[in-house]
PDB file of N, CA and C in Angstrom:
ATOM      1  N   UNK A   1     -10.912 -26.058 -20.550  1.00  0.00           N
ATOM      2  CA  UNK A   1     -12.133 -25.652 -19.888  1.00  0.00           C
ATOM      3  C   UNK A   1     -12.131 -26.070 -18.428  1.00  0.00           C
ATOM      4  N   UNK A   2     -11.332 -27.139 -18.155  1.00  0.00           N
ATOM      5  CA  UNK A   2     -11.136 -27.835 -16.334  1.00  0.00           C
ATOM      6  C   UNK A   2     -10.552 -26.975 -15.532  1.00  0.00           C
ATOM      7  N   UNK A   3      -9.671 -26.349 -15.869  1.00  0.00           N
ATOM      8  CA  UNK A   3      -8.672 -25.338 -15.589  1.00  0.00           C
ATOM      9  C   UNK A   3      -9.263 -24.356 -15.288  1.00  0.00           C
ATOM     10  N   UNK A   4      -9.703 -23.878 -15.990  1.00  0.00           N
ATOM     11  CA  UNK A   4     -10.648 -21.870 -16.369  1.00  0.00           C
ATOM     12  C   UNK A   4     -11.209 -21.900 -14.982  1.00  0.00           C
ATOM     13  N   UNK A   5     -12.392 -22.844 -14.604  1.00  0.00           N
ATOM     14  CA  UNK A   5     -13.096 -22.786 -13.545  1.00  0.00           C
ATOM     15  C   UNK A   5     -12.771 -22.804 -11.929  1.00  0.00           C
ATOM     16  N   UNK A   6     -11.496 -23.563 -11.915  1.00  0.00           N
ATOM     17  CA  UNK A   6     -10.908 -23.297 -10.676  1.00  0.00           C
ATOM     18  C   UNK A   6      -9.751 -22.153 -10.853  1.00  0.00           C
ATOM     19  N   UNK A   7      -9.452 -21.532 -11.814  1.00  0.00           N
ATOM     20  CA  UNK A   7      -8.314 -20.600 -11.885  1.00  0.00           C
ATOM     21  C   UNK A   7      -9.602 -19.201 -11.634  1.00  0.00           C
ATOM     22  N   UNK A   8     -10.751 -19.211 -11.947  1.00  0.00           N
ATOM     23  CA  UNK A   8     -11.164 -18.294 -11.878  1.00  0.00           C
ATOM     24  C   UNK A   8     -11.765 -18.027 -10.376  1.00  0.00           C
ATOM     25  N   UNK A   9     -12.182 -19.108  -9.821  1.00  0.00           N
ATOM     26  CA  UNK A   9     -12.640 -19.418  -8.323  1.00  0.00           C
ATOM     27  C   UNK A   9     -11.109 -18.647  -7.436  1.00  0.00           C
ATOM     28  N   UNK A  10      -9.737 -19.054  -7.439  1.00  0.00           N
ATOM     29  CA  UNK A  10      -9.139 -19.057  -7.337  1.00  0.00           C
ATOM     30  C   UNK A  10      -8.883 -17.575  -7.678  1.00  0.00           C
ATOM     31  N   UNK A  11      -9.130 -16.986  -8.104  1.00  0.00           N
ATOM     32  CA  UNK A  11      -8.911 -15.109  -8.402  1.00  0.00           C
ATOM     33  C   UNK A  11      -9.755 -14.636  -7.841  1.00  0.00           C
ATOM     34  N   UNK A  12     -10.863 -14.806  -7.571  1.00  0.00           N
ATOM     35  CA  UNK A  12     -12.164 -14.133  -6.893  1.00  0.00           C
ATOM     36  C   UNK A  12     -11.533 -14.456  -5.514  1.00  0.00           C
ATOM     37  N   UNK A  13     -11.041 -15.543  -4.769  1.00  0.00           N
ATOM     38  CA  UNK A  13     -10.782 -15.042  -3.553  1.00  0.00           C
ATOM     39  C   UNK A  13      -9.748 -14.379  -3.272  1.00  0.00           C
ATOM     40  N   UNK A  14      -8.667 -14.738  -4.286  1.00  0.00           N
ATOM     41  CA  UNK A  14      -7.578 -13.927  -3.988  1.00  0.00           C
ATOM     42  C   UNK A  14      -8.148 -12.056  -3.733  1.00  0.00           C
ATOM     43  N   UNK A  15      -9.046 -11.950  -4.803  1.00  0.00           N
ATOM     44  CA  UNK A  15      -9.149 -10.757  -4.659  1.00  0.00           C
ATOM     45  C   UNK A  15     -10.639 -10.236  -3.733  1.00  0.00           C
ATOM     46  N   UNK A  16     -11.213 -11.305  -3.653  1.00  0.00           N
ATOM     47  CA  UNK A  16     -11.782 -10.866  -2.028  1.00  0.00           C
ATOM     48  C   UNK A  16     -10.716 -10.495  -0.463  1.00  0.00           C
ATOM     49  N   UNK A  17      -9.981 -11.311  -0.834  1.00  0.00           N
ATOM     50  CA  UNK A  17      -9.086 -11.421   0.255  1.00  0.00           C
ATOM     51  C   UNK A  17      -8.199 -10.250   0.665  1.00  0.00           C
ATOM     52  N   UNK A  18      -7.826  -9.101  -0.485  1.00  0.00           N
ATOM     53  CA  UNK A  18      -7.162  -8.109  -0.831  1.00  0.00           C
ATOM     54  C   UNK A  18      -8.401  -7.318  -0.254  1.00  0.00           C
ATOM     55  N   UNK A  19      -9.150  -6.935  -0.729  1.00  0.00           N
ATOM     56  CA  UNK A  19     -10.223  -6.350  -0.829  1.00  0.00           C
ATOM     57  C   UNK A  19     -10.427  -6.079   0.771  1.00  0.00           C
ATOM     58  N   UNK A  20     -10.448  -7.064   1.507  1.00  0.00           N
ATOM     59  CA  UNK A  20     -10.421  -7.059   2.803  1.00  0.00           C
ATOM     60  C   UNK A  20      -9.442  -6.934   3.886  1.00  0.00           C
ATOM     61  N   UNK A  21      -8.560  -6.892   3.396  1.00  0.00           N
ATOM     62  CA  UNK A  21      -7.097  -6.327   3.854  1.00  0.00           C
ATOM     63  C   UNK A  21      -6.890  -4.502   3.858  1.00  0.00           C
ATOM     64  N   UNK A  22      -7.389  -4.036   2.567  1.00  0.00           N
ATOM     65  CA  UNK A  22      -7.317  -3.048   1.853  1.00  0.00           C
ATOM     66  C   UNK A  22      -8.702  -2.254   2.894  1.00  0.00           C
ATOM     67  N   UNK A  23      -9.786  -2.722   3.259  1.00  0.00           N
ATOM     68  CA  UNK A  23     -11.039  -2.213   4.188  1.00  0.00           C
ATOM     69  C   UNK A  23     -10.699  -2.018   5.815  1.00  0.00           C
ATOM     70  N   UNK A  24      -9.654  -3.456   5.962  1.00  0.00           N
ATOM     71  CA  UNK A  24      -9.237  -3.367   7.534  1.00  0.00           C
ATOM     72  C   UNK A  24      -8.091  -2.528   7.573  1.00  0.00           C
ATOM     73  N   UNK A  25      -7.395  -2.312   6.826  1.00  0.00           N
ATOM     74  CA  UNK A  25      -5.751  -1.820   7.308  1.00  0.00           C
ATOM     75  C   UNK A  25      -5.724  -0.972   5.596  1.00  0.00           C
ATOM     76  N   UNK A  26      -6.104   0.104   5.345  1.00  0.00           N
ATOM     77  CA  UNK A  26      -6.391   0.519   4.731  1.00  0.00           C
ATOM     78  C   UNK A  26      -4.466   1.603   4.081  1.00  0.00           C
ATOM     79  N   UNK A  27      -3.678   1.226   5.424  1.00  0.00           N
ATOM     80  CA  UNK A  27      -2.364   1.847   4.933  1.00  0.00           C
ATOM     81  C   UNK A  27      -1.437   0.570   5.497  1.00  0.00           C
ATOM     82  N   UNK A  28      -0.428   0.320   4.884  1.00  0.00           N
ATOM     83  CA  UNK A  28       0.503  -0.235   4.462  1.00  0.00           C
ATOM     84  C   UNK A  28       1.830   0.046   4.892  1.00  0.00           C
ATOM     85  N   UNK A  29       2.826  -0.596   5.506  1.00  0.00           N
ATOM     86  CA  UNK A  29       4.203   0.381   5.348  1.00  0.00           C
ATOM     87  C   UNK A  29       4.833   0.535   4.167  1.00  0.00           C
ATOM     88  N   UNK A  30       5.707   1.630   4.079  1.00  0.00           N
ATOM     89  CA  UNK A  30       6.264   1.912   3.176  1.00  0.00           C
ATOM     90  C   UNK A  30       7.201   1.257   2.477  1.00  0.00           C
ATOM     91  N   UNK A  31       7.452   1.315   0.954  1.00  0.00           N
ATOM     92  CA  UNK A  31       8.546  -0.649   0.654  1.00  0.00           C
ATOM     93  C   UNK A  31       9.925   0.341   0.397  1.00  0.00           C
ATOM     94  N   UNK A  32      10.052   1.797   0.407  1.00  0.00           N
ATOM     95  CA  UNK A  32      10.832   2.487   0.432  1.00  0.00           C
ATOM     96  C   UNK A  32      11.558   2.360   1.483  1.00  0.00           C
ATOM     97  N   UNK A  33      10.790   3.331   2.592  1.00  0.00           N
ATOM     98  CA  UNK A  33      12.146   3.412   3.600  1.00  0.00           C
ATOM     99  C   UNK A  33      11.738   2.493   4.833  1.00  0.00           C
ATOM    100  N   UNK A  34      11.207   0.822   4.401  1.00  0.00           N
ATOM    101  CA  UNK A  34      10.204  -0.089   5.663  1.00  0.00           C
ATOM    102  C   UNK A  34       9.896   0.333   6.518  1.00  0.00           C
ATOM    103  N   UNK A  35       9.044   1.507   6.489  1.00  0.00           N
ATOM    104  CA  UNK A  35       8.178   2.004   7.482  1.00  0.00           C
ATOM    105  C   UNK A  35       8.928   2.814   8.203  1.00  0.00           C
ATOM    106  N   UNK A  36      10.310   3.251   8.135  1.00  0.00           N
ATOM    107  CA  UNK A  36      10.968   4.000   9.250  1.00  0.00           C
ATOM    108  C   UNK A  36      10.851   5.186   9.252  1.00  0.00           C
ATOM    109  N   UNK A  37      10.211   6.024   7.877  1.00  0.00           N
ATOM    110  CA  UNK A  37      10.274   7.159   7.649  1.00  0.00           C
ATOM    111  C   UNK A  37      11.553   7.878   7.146  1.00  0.00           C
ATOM    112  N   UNK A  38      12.273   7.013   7.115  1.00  0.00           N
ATOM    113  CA  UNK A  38      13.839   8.405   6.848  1.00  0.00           C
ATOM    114  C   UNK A  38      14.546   6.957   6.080  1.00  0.00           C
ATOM    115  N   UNK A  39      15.556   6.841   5.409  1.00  0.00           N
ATOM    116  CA  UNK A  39      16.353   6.318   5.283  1.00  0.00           C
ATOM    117  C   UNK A  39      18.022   5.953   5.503  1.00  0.00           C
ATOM    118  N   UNK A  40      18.109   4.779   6.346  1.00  0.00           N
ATOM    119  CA  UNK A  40      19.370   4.873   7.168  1.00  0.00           C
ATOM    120  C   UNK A  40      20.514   4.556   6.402  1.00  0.00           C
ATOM    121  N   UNK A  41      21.585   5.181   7.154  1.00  0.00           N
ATOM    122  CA  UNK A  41      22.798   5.491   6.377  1.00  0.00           C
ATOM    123  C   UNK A  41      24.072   5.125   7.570  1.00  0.00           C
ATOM    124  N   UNK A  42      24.972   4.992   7.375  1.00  0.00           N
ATOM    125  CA  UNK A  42      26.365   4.114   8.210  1.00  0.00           C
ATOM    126  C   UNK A  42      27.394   5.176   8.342  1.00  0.00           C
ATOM    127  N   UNK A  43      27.457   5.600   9.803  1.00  0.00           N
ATOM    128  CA  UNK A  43      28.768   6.611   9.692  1.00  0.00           C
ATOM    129  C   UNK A  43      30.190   5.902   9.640  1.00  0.00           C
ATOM    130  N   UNK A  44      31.157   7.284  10.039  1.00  0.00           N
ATOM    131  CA  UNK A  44      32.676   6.334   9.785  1.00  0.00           C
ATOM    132  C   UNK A  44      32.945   5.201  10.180  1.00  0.00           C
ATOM    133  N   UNK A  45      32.459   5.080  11.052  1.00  0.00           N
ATOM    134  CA  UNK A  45      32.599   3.756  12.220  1.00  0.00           C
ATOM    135  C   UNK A  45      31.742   2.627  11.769  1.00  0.00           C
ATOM    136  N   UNK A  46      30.481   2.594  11.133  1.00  0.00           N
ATOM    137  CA  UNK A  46      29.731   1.873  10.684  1.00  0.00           C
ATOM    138  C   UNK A  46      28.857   1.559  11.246  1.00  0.00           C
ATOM    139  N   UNK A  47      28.401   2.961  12.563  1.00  0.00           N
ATOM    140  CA  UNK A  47      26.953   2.463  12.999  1.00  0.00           C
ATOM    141  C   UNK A  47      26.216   3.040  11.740  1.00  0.00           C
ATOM    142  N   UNK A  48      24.878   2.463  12.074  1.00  0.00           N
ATOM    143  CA  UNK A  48      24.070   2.812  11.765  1.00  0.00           C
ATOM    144  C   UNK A  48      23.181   4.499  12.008  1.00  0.00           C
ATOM    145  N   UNK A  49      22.779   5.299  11.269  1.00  0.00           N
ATOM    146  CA  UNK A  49      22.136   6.695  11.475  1.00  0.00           C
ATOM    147  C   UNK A  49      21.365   6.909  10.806  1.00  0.00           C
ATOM    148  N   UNK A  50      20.328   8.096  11.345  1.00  0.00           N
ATOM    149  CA  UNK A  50      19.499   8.603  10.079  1.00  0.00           C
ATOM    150  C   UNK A  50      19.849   9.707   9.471  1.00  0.00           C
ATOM    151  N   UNK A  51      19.130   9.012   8.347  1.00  0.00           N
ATOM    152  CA  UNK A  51      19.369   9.681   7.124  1.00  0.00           C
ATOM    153  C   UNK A  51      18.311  10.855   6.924  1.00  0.00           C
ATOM    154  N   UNK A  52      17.961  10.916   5.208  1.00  0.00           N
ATOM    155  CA  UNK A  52      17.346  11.885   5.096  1.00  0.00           C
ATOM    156  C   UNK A  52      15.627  11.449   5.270  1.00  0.00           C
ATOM    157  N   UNK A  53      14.505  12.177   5.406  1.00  0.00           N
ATOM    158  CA  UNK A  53      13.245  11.876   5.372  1.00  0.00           C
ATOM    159  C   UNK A  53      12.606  11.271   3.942  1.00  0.00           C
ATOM    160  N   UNK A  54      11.894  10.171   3.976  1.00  0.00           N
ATOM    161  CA  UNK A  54      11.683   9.565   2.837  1.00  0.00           C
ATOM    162  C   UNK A  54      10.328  10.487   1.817  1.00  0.00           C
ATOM    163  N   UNK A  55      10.718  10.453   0.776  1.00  0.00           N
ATOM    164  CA  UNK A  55      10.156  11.183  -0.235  1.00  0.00           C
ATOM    165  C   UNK A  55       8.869  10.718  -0.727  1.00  0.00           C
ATOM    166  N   UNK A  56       8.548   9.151  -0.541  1.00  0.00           N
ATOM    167  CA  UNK A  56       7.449   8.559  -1.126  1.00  0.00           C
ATOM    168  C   UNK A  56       6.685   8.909   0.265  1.00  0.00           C
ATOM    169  N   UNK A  57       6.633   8.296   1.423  1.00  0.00           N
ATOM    170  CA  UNK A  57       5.783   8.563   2.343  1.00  0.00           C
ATOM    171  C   UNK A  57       5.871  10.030   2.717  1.00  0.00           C
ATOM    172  N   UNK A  58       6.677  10.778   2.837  1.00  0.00           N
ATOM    173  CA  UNK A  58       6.908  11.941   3.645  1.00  0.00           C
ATOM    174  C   UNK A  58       7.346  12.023   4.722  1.00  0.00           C
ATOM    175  N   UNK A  59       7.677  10.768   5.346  1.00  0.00           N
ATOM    176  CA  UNK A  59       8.843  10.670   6.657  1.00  0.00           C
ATOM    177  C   UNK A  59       7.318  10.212   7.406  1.00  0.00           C
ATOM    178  N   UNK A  60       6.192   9.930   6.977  1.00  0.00           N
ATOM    179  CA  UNK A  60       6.120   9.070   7.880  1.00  0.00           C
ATOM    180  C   UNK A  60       5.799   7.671   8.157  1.00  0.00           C
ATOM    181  N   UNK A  61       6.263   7.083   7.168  1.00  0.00           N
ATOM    182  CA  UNK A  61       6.540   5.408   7.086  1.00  0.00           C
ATOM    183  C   UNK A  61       5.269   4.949   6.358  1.00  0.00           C
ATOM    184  N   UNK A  62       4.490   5.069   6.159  1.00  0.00           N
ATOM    185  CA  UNK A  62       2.915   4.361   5.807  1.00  0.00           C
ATOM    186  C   UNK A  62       2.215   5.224   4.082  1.00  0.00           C
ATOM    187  N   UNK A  63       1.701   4.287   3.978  1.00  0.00           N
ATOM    188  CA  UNK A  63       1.325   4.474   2.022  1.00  0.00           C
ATOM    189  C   UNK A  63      -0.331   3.551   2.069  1.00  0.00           C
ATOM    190  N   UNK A  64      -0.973   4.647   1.466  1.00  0.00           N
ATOM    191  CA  UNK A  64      -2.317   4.070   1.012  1.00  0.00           C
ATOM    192  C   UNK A  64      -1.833   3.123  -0.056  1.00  0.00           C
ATOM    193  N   UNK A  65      -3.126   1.823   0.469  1.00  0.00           N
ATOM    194  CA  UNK A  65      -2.632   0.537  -0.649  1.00  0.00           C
ATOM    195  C   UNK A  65      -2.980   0.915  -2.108  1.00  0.00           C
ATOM    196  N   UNK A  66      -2.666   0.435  -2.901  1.00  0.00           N
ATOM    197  CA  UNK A  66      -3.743   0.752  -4.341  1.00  0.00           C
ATOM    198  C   UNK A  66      -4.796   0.285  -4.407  1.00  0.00           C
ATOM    199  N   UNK A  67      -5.444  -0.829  -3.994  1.00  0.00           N
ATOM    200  CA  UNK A  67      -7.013  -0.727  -4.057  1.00  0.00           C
ATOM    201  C   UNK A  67      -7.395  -0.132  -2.826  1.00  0.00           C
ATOM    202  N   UNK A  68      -6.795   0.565  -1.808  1.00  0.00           N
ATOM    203  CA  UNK A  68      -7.912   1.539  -1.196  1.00  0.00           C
ATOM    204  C   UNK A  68      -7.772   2.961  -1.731  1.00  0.00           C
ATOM    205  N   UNK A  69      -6.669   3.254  -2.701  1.00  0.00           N
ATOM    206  CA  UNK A  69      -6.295   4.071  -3.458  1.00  0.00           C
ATOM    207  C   UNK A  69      -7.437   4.291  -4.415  1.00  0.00           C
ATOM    208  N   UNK A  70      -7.884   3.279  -4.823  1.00  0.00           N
ATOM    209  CA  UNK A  70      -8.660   2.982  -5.948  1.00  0.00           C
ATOM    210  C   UNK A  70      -9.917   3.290  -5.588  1.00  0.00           C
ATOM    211  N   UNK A  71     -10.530   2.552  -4.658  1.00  0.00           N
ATOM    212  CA  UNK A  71     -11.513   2.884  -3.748  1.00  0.00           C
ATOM    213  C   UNK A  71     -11.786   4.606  -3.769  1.00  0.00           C
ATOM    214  N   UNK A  72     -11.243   5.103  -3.166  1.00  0.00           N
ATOM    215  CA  UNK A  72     -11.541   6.665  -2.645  1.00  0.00           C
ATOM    216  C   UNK A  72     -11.385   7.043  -3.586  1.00  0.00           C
ATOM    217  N   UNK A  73     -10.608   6.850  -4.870  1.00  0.00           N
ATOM    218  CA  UNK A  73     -10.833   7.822  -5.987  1.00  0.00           C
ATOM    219  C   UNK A  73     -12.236   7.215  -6.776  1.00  0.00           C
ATOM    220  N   UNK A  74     -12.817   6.093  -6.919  1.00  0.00           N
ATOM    221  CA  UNK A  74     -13.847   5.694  -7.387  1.00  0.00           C
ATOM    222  C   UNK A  74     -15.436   6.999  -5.910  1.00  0.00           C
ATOM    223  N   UNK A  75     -15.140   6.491  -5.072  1.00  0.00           N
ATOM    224  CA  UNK A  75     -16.013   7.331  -4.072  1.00  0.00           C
ATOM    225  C   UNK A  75     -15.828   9.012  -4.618  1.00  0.00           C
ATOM    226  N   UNK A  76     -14.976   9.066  -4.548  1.00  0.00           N
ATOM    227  CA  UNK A  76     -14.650  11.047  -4.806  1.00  0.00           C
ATOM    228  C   UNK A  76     -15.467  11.389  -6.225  1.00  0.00           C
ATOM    229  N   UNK A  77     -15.161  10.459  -7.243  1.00  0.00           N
ATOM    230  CA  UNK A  77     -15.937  10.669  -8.441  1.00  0.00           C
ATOM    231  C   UNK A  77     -17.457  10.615  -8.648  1.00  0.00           C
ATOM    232  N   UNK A  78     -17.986   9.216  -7.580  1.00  0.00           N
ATOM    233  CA  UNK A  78     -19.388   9.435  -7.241  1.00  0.00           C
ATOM    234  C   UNK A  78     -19.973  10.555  -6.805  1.00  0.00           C
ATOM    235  N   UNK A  79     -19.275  10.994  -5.507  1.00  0.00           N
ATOM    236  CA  UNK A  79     -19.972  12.469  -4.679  1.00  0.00           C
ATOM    237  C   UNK A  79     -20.033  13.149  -6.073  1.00  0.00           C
ATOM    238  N   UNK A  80     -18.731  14.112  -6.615  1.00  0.00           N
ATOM    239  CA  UNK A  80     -19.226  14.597  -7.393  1.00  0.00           C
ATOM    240  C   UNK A  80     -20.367  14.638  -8.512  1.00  0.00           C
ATOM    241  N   UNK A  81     -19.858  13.653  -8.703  1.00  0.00           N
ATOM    242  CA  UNK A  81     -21.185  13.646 -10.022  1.00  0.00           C
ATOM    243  C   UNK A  81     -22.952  13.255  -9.623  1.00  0.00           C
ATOM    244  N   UNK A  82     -23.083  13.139  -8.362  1.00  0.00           N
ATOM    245  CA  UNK A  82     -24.190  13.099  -7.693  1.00  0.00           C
ATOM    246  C   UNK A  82     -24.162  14.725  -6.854  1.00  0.00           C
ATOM    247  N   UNK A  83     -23.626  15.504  -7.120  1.00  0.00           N
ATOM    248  CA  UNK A  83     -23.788  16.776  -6.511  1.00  0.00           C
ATOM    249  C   UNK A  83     -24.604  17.888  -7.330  1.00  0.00           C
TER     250      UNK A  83
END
């Protein structure tokens, strides 16, 4: 029972803290291609080049978080059903 009460204190800010990350900066870079949009690839020589355009973002580096993900689909369901 000593435990419960600070483990639970201890989740409420964690997830205030998200919550507010997720309100200010509402996109994220991408964990695919780190934000570069394309994914790089090494020619003969072994520079570095780009590659092809990344598939999760769409080439352009940035991804809605999941709780602001969460967010706008919770909002989209309100409008409607108040329409």
């Amino acid at each position: 029972m000593t435990l419960i009460v600070p483990a639970i204190a201890c989740l409420f800010v964690v997830t205030l803290c998200y919550a507010s990350v997720c309100a200010g900066s509402p996109f994220g870079t991408c964990r695919k291609c780190n934000g570069f949009g394309f994914a790089t690839t090494t020619d003969r020589k072994g520079r570095a080049k780009r590659g092809k355009h990344c598939r999760r973002c769409k080439g352009r580096g940035k991804r809605v978080r999941i709780g602001r993900w969460i967010y706008n689909r919770a909002q989209r369901i309100y409008r409607e059903g108040t329409h």
